[in-house]
Protein backbone atom coordinates (compact mmCIF):
# COMPACT_ATOMS: atom_id res chain seq x y z
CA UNK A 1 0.00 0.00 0.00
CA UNK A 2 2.80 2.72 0.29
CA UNK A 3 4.89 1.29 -2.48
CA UNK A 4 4.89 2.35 -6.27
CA UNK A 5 3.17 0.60 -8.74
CA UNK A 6 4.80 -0.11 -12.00
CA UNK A 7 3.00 1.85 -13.77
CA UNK A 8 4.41 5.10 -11.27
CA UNK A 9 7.94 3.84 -11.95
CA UNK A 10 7.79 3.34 -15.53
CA UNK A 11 6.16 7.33 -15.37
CA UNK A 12 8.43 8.44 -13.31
CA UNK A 13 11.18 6.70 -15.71
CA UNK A 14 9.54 8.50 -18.53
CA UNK A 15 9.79 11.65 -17.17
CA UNK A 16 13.38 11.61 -16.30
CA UNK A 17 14.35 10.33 -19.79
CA UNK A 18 12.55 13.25 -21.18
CA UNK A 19 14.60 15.81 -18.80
CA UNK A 20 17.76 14.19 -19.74
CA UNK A 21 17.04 14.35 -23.77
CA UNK A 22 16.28 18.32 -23.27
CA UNK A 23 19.51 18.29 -21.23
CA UNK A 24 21.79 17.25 -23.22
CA UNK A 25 20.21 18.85 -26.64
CA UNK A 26 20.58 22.61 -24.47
CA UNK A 27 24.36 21.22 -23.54
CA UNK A 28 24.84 21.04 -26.93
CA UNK A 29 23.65 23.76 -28.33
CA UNK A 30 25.09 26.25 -25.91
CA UNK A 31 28.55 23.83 -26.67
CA UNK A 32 28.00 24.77 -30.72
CA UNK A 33 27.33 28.43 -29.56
CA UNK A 34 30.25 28.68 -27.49
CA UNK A 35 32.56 27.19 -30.08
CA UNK A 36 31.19 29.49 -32.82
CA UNK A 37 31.50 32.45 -30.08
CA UNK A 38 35.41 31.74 -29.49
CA UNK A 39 36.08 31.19 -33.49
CA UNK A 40 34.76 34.34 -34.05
CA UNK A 41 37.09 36.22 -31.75
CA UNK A 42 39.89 34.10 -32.85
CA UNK A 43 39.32 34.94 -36.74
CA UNK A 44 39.24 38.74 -35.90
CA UNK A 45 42.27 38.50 -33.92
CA UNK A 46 43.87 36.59 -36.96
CA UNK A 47 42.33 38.83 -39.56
CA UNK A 48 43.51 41.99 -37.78
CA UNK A 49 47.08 40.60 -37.13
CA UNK A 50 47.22 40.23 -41.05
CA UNK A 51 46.32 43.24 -42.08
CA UNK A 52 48.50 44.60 -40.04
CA UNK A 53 51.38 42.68 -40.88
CA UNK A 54 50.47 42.26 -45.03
CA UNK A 55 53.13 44.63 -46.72
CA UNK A 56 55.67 42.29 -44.68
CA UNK A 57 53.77 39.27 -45.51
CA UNK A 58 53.29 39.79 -49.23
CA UNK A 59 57.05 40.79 -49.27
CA UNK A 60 57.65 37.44 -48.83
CA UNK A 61 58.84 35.71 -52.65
CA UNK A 62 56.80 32.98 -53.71
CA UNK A 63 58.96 30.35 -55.01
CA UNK A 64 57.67 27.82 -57.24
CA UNK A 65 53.83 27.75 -56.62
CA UNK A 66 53.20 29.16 -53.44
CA UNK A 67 54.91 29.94 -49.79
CA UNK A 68 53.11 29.43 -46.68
CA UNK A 69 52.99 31.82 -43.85
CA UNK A 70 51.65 30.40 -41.23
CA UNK A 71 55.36 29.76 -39.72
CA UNK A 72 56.40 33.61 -39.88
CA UNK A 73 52.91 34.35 -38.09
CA UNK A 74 53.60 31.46 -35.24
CA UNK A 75 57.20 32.65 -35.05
CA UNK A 76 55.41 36.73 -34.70
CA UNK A 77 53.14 35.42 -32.04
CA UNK A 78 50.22 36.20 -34.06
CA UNK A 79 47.66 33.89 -33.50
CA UNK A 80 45.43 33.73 -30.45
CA UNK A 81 46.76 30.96 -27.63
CA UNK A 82 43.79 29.02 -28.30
CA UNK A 83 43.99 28.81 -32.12
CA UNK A 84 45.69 25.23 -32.34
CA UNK A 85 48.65 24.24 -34.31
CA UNK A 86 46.94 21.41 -37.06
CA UNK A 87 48.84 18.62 -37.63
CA UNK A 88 51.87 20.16 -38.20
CA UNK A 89 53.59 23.92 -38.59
CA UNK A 90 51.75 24.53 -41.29
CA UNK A 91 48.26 24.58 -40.63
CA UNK A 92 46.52 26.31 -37.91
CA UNK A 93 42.87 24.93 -36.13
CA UNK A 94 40.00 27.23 -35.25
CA UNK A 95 37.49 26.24 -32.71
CA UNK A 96 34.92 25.03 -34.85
CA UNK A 97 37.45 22.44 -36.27
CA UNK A 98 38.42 24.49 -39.42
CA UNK A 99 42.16 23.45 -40.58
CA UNK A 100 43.18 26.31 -42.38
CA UNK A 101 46.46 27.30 -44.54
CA UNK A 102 48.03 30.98 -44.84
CA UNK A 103 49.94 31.41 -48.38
CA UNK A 104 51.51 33.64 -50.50
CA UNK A 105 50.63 32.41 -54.24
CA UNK A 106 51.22 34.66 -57.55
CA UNK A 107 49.27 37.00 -57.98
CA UNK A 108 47.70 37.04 -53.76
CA UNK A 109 47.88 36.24 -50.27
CA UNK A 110 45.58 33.95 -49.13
CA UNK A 111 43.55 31.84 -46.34
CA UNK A 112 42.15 28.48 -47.48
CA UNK A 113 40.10 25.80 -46.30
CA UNK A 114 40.27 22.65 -48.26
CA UNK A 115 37.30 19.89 -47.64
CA UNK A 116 36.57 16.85 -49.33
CA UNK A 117 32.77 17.00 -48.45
CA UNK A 118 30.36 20.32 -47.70
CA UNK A 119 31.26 22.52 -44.53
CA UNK A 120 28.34 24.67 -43.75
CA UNK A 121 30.35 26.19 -40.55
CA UNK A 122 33.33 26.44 -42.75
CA UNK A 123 31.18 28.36 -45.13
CA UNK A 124 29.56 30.08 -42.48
CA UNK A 125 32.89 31.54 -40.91
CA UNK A 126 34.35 32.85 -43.94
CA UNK A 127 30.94 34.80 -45.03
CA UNK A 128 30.21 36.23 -41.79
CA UNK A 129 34.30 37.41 -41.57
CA UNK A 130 33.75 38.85 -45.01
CA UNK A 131 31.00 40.87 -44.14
CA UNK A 132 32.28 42.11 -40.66
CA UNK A 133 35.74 42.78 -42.22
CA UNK A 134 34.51 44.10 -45.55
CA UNK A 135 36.67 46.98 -45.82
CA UNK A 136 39.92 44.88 -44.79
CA UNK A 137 39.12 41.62 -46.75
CA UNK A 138 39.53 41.73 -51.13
CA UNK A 139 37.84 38.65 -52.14
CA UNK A 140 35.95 35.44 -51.14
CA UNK A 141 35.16 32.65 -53.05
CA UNK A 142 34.41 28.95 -52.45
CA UNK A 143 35.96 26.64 -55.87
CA UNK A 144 35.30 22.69 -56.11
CA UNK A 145 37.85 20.64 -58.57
CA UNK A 146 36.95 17.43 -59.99
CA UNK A 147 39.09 15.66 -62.24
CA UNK A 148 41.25 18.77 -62.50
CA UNK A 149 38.60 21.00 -63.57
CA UNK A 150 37.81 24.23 -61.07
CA UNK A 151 35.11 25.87 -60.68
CA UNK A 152 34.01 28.96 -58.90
CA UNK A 153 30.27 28.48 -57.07
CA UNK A 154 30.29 32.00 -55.48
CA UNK A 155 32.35 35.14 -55.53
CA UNK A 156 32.22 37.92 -53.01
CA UNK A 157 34.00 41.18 -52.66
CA UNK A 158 35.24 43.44 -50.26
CA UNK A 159 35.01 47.42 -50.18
CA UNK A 160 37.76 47.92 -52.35
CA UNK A 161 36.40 45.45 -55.88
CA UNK A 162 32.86 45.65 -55.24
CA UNK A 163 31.49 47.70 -57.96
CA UNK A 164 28.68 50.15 -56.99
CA UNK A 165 25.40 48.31 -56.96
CA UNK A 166 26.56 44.74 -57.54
CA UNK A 167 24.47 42.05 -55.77
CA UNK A 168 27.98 40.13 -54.45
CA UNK A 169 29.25 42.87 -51.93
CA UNK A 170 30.28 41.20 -48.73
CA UNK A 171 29.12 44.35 -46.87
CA UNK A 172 25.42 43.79 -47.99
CA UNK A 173 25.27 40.36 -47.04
CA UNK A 174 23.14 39.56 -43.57
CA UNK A 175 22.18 36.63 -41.24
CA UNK A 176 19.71 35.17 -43.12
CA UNK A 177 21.57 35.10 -46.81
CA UNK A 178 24.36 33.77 -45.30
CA UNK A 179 22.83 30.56 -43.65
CA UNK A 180 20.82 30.72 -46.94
CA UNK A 181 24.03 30.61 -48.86
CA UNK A 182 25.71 27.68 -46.77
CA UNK A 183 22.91 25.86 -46.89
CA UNK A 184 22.54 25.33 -50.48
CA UNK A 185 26.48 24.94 -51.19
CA UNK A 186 26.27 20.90 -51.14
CA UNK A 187 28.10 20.63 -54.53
CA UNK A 188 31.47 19.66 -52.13
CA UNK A 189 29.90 16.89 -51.76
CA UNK A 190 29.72 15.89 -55.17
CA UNK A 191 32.92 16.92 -56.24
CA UNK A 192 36.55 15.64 -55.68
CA UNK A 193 37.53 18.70 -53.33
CA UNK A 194 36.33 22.00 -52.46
CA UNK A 195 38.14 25.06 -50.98
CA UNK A 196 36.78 28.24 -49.49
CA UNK A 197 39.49 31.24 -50.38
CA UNK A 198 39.45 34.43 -48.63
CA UNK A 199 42.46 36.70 -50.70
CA UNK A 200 44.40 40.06 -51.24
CA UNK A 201 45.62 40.69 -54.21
CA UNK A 202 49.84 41.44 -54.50
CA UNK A 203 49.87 44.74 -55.66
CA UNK A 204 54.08 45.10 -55.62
C-alpha cells in the first residue's frame, strides 16, 4: 500500500528520460554556440594581425607555386593561444574544427580551407568574416575541382572590388543570406575537393 506501482515507476522513468534528452540537446547547443563564439574572436584577432602585418607578408617571394605563412605568423606570435597548431607547422585549427592554410601564391595572399565534403560552418565563418571585415578583406570565393577542372560556385568582394550596386558585396550580405548561402552549397559533396578562399591581391 505505500509502495509504487509499475505503472508510477515506468512514469516516473519517462519523465526523467525526457529531462535528460532536453539536457543534453541545451548542452549542446550552448557547446556549438560557445565554439562558434570563441572562433569568431579568434578569426578577428587573426584577420587583424594580417592586415597589419600584409606589406611584410606579401614581401615574402613565392617560389615555385606558393609559400606558406603560417610559420612567420607562429614565429610573430600572431595567432590567439587558443587557435591550435593542425597537424603540423603549417596549418593552424579554429574552434569550430576548421584546418586552415596561410599562403603567398602569384598573384595574392591567401587563407584556405580545403574539404573533401560540404562545410556549412566552414562556409559560415568565412561569409560572416567577409561581411564584418569588408573593408579589410579583397575577395571570397568557395571553388570545387573534380578531375582537375575548377570551378568557382560564389564570388564575393570586399570594399575595395565591389562595384557600386553589384548584388555580391560582402558588406550587404546579412544573417539570413548567409545561412541561406551555406545551406545550399552541397556541390562539395559531389565533387573531388572544395576550398573556401578568402584573398588580397599582390599589388608590388
Amino acid at each position: 500500500e505505500v509502495g509504487r506501482s509499475m505503472i508510477e515507476m515506468l512514469g516516473v522513468l519517462a519523465i526523467i528520460a525526457v529531462l535528460s534528452v532536453g539536457g543534453i540537446a541545451g548542452y549542446s547547443k550552448a557547446l556549438s554556440m560557445y565554439k562558434w563564439t570563441k572562433a569568431l574572436d579568434q578569426w578577428r584577432s587573426m584577420i587583424s594581425t594580417i592586415n597589419v602585418y600584409m606589406s611584410q607578408l606579401q614581401s615574402v617571394k613565392v617560389v615555385d607555386v606558393e609559400v606558406n605563412l603560417v610559420p612567420i605568423l607562429l614565429a610573430l606570435d600572431s595567432f590567439p593561444d587558443d587557435m591550435k597548431k593542425a597537424e603540423n607547422k603549417y596549418r593552424v585549427k579554429d574552434a569550430l574544427g576548421n584546418i586552415l592554410n596561410i599562403y603567398n601564391y602569384p598573384g595574392y595572399t591567401g587563407i584556405m580551407l580545403s574539404q573533401t565534403e560540404n562545410s556549412y560552418m566552414g562556409c559560415k565563418i568565412f561569409l560572416t568574416i567577409g561581411n564584418y571585415y569588408h573593408n579589410m578583406i579583397e575577395v571570397i570565393q568557395l571553388h570545387t575541382f573534380t578531375n582537375y577542372n575548377q570551378n568557382t560556385l560564389f564570388s564575393f568582394m570586399g570594399d575595395n572590388m565591389c562595384r557600386t550596386g553589384a548584388s555580391n558585396c560582402l558588406k550587404d550580405l546579412t544573417v539570413s543570406q548567409i545561412n541561406e548561402i551555406c545551406k545550399k552549397n552541397d556541390e562539395c559533396s559531389q565533387a573531388g575537393n572544395c576550398n573556401y578562399l578568402m584573398y588580397w591581391h599582390r599589388y608590388q
